[in-house]
Protein backbone atom coordinates (compact mmCIF):
# COMPACT_ATOMS: atom_id res chain seq x y z
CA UNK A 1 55.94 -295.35 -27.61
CA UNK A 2 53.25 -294.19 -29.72
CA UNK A 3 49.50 -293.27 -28.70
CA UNK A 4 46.20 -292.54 -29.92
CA UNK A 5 43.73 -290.64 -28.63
CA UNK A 6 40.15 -293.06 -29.31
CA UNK A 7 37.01 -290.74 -29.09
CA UNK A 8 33.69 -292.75 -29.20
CA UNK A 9 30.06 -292.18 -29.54
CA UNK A 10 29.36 -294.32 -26.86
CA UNK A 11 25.71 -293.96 -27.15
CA UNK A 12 25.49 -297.10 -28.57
CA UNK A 13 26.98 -300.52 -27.46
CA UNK A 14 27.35 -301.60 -31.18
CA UNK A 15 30.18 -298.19 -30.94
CA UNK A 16 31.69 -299.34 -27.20
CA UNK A 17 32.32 -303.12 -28.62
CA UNK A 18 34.07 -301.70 -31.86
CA UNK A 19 36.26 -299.57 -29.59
CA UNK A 20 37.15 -302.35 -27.54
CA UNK A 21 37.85 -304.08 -30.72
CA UNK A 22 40.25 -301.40 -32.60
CA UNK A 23 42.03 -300.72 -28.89
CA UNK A 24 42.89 -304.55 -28.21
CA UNK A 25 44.03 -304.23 -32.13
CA UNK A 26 46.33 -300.89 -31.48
CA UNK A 27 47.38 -302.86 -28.38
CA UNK A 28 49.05 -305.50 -30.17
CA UNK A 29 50.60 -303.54 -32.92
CA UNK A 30 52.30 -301.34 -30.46
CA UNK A 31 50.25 -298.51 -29.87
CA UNK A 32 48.82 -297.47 -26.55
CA UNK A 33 44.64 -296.10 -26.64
CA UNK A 34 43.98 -293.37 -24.57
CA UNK A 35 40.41 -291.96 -23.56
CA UNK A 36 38.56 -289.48 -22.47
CA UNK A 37 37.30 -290.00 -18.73
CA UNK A 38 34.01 -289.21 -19.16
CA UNK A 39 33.41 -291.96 -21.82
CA UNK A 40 36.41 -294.58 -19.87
CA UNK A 41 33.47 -296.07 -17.67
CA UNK A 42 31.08 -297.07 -20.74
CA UNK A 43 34.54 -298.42 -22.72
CA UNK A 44 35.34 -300.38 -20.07
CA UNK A 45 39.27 -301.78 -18.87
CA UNK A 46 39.72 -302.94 -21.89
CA UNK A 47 39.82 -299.90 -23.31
CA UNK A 48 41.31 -297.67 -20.57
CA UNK A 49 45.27 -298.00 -21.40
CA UNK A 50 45.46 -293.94 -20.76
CA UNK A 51 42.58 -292.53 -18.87
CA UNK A 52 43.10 -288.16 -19.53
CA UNK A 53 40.25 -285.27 -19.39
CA UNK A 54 38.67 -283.78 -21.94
CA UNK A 55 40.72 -280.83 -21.85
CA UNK A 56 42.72 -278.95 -24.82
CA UNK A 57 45.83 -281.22 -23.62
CA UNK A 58 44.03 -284.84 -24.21
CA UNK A 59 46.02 -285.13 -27.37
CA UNK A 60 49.37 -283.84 -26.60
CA UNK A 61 52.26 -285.97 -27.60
CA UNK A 62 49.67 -288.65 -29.38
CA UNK A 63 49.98 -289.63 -32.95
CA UNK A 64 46.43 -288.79 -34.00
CA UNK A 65 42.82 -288.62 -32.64
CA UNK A 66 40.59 -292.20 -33.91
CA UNK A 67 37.23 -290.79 -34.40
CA UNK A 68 34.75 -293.79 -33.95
CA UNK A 69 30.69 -291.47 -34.67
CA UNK A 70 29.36 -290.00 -36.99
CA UNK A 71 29.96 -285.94 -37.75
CA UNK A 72 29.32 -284.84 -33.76
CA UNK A 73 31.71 -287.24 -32.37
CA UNK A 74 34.69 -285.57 -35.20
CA UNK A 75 34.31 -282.32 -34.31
CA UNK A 76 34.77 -282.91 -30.87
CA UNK A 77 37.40 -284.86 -31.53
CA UNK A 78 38.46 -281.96 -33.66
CA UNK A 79 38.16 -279.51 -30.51
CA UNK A 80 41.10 -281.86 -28.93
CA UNK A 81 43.08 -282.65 -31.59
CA UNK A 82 43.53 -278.68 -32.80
CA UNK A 83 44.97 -277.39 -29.87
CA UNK A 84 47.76 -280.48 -29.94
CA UNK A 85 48.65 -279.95 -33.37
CA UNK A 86 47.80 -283.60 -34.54
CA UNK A 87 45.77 -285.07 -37.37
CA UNK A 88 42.10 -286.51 -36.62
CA UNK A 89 41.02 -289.52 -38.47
CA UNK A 90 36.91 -290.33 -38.41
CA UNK A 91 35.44 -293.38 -39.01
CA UNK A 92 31.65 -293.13 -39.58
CA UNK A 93 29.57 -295.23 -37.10
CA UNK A 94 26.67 -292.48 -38.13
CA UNK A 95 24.22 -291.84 -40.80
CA UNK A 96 25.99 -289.33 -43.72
CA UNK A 97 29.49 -288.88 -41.81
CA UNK A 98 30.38 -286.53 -44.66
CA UNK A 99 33.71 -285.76 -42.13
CA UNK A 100 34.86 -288.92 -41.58
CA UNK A 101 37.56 -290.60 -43.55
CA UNK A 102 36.03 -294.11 -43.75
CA UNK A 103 32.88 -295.94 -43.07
CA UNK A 104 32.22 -298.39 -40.78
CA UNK A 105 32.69 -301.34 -42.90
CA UNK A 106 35.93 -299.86 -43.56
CA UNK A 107 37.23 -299.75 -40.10
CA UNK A 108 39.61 -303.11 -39.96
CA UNK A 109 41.24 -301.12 -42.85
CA UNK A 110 41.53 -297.80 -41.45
CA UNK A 111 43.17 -299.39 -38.10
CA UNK A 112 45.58 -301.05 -40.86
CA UNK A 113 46.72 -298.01 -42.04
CA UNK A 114 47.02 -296.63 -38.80
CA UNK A 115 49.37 -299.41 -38.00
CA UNK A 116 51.89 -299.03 -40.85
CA UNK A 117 51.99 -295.55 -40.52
CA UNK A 118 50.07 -295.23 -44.21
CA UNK A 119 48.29 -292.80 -44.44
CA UNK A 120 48.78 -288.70 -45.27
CA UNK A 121 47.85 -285.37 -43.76
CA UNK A 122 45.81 -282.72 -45.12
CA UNK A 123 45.10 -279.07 -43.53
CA UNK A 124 41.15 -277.98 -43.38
CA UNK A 125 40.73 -274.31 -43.10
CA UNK A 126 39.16 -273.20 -39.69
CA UNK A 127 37.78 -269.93 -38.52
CA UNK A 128 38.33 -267.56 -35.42
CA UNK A 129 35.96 -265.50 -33.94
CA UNK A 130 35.45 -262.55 -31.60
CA UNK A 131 32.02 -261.42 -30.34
CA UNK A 132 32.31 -257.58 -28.88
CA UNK A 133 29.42 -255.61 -26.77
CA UNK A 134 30.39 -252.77 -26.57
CA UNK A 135 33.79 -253.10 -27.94
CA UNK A 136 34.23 -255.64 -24.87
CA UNK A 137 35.54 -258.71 -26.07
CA UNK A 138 32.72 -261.63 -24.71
CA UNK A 139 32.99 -264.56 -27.15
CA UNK A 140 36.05 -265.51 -28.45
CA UNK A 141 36.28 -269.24 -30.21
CA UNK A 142 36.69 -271.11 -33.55
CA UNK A 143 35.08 -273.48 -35.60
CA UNK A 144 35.91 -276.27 -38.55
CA UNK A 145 32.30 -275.74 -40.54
CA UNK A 146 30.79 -272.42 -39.34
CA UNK A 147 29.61 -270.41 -37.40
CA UNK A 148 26.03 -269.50 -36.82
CA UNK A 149 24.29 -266.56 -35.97
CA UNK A 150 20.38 -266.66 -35.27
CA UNK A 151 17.34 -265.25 -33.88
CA UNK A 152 17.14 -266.32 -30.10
CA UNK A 153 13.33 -265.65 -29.95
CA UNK A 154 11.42 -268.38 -32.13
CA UNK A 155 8.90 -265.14 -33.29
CA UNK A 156 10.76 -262.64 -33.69
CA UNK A 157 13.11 -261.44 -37.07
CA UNK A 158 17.03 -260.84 -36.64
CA UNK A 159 18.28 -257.78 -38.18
CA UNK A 160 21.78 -258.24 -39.28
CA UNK A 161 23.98 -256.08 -41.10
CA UNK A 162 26.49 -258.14 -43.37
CA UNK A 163 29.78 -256.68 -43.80
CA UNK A 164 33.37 -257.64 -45.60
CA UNK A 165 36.52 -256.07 -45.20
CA UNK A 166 35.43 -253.28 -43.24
CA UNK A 167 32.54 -252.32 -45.52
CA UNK A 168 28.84 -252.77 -45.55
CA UNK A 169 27.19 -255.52 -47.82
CA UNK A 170 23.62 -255.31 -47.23
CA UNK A 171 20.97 -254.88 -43.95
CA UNK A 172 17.97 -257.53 -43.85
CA UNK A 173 16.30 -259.40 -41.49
CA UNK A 174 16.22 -263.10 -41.16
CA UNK A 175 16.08 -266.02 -39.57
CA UNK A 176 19.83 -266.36 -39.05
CA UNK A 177 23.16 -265.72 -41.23
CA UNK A 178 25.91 -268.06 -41.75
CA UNK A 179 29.68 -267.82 -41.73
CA UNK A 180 31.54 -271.66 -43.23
CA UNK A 181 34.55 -272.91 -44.81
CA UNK A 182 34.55 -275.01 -47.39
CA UNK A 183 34.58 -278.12 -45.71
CA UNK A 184 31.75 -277.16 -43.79
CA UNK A 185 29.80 -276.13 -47.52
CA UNK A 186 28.53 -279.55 -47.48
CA UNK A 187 26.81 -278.93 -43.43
CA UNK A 188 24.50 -276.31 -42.22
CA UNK A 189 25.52 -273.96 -45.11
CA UNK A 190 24.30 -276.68 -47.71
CA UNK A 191 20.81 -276.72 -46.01
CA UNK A 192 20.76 -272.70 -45.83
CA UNK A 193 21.15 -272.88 -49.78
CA UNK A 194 24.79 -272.39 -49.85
CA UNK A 195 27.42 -273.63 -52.59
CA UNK A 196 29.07 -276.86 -52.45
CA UNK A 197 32.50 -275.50 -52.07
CA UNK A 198 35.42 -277.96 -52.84
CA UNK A 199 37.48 -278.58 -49.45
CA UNK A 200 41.02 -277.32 -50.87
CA UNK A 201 39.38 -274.21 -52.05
CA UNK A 202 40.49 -271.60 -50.06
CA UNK A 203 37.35 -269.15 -49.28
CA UNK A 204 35.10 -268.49 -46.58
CA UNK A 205 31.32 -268.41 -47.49
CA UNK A 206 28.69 -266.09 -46.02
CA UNK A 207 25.07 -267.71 -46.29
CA UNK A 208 21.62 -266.00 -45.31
CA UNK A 209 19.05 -268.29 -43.95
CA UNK A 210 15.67 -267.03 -44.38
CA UNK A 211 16.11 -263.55 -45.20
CA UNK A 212 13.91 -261.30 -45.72
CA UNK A 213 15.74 -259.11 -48.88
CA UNK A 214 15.95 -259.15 -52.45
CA UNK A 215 19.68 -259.23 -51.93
CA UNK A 216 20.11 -261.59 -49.67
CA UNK A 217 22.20 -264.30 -51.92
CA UNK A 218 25.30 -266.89 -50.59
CA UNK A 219 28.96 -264.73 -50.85
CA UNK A 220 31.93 -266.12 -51.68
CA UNK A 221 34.81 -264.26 -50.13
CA UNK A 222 38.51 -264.24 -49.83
CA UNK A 223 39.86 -266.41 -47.31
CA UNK A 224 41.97 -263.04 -46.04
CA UNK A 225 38.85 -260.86 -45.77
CA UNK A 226 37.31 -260.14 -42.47
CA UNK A 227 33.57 -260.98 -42.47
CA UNK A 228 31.61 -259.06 -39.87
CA UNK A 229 27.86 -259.33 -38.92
CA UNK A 230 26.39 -256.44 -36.53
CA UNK A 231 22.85 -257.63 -34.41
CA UNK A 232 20.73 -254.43 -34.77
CA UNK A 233 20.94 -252.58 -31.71
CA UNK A 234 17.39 -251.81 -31.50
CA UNK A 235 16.32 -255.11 -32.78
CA UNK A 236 16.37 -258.81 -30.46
CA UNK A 237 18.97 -261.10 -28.74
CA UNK A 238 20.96 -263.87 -31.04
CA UNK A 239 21.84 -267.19 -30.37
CA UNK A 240 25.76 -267.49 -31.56
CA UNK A 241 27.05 -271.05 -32.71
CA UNK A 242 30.31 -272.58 -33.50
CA UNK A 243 30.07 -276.00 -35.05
CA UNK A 244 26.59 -276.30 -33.01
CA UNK A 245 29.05 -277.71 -30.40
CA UNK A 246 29.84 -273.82 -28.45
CA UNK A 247 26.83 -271.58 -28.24
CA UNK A 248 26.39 -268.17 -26.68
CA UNK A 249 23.49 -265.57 -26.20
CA UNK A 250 24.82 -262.13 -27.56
CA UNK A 251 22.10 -259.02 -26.80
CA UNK A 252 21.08 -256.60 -29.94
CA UNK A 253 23.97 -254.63 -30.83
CA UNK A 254 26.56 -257.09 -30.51
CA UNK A 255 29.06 -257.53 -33.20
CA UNK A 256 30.84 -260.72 -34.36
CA UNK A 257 33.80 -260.60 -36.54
CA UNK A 258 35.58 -263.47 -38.29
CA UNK A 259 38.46 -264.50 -40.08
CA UNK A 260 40.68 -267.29 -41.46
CA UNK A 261 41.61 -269.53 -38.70
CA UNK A 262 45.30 -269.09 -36.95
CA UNK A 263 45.47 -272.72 -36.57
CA UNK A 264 44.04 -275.32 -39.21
CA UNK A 265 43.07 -278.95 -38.76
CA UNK A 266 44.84 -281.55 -39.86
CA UNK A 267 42.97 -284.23 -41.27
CA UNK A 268 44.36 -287.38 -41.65
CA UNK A 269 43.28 -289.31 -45.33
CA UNK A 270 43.87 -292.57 -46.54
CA UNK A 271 43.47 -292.84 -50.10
CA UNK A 272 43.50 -290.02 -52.92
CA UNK A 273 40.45 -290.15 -53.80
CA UNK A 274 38.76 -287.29 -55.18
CA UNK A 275 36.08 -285.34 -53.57
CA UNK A 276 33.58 -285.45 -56.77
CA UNK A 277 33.25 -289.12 -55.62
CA UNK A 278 32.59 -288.78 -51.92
CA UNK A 279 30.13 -285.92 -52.97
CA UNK A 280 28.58 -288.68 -55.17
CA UNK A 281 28.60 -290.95 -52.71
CA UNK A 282 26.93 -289.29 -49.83
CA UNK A 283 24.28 -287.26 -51.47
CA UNK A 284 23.36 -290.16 -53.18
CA UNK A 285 23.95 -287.97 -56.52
CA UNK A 286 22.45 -289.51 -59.99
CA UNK A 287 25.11 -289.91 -62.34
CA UNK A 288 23.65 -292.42 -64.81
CA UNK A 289 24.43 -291.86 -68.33
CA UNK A 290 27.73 -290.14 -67.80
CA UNK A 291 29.77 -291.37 -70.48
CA UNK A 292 33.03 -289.56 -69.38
CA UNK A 293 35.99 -287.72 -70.86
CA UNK A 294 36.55 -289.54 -74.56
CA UNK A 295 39.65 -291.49 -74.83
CA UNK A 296 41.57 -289.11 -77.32
């Protein structure tokens, strides 16, 4: 029999009655809904085929996660589908959704597609972490779009050192520095003054926010380095972030090293188009008086 996993921003009853909708849909093509039982209440019996917890094995043995939010709502569905190994598919019930796979006027389609099975997979690049005091081990997670390192006290300057592959970059103090992948370029890298990266670009990207340097520029690294960032030990607390979904308080002289992710995301996607259009699309981008490539 085959399953979906529904995760819902049920903040909103506009969300709740377009979950009840795509279930009773799922329903009649075959496929059972199952959901979370912290959001089964506000969806109602309707909804509540499968009732499992929020755990890391909500999505085990399901086809995919159905994202019904905006960004948020994905990447915790993300956080469930990851450890099962199965695709997440986000419809964007949000503002710019710049992770979800269709918009809401889209929806009837995406279910469609979900129904005949047409539709492909993609891998996103994700990044591991380890925070060490110490050389104890106290943070260990991942993230899809970054991870965040900042100053914990509102008035006071984080001194970080940057370092790749075992070597030093540069010292400086800051507001906070930033550690993404390429899909999460276009998140809280983008408003740090980080590249646009393309999302099958393999690369991790290390962004400054606020520094306080004359070197203190966006790097673009291998995706096989090992990005490091070391909290001055003589200097204030941090506030550690993955996905602003997992945060952590790390004291001065913790260190926080990163890599490429063990395990990537699958994504599911429905159509081929090209990211240069969705870029377009949700930035709002002026393009007028492109005239394009010429026909010879």
């Amino acid at each position: 029999m085959r399953e979906v996993l529904l995760v819902v921003h049920t903040g909103h009853q506009s969300n709740i009655d377009l979950a009840r909708q795509v279930a009773g849909r799922l329903a009649v093509g075959g496929v059972t809904t199952r959901v979370l039982d912290d959001e089964a209440r506000d969806l109602g019996p309707s909804c509540c085929t499968k009732v499992v917890p929020a755990d890391d094995h909500a999505a085990e043995g399901t086809e995919l996660v159905l994202v019904l939010g905006g960004d948020g709502t994905f990447l915790r569905g993300a956080e469930l589908a990851r450890p099962a190994r199965v695709p997440v598919l986000g419809v964007n019930l949000g503002r710019v959704g710049f992770l979800a796979e269709a918009d809401s006027d889209a929806l009837h389609e995406a279910v469609g597609h979900v129904l005949e099975r047409d539709y492909f997979v993609e891998e996103r690049m994700t990044l591991d972490l380890i925070a060490k005091v110490s050389d104890e081990v106290v943070v260990e997670t991942w993230a899809l779009n970054e991870i965040s390192v900042e100053k914990l006290i509102r008035e006071r300057i984080l001194e970080v050192v940057v370092e790749v592959d075992g070597r030093p970059v540069s010292a400086f103090g800051c507001d906070g520095v930033l550690c993404a992948t390429p899909t999460g370029s276009t998140a809280y890298a983008f408003s740090a003054g980080g590249p646009v990266v393309w999302p099958d670009v393999q690369a991790i990207l290390v962004v400054p926010s606020n520094a306080h340097a004359l070197f203190a520029r966006p790097l673009v690294v291998s995706p096989k380095s090992h990005v490091a960032f070391e909290i001055e030990s003589t200097g204030h607390p941090a506030a550690l972030s993955a996905d602003g979904r997992r945060t952590f308080e790390l004291p001065a002289g913790a260190r926080i090293e990163i890599v490429e992710g063990a395990v990537p995301l699958k994504v599911v996607r429905l159509r081929q188009a090209p990211f240069t259009d969705r870029l377009v699309e949700k930035f709002d981008l002026p393009v007028k008086g492109w005239r394009g490539p010429s026909a010879g």
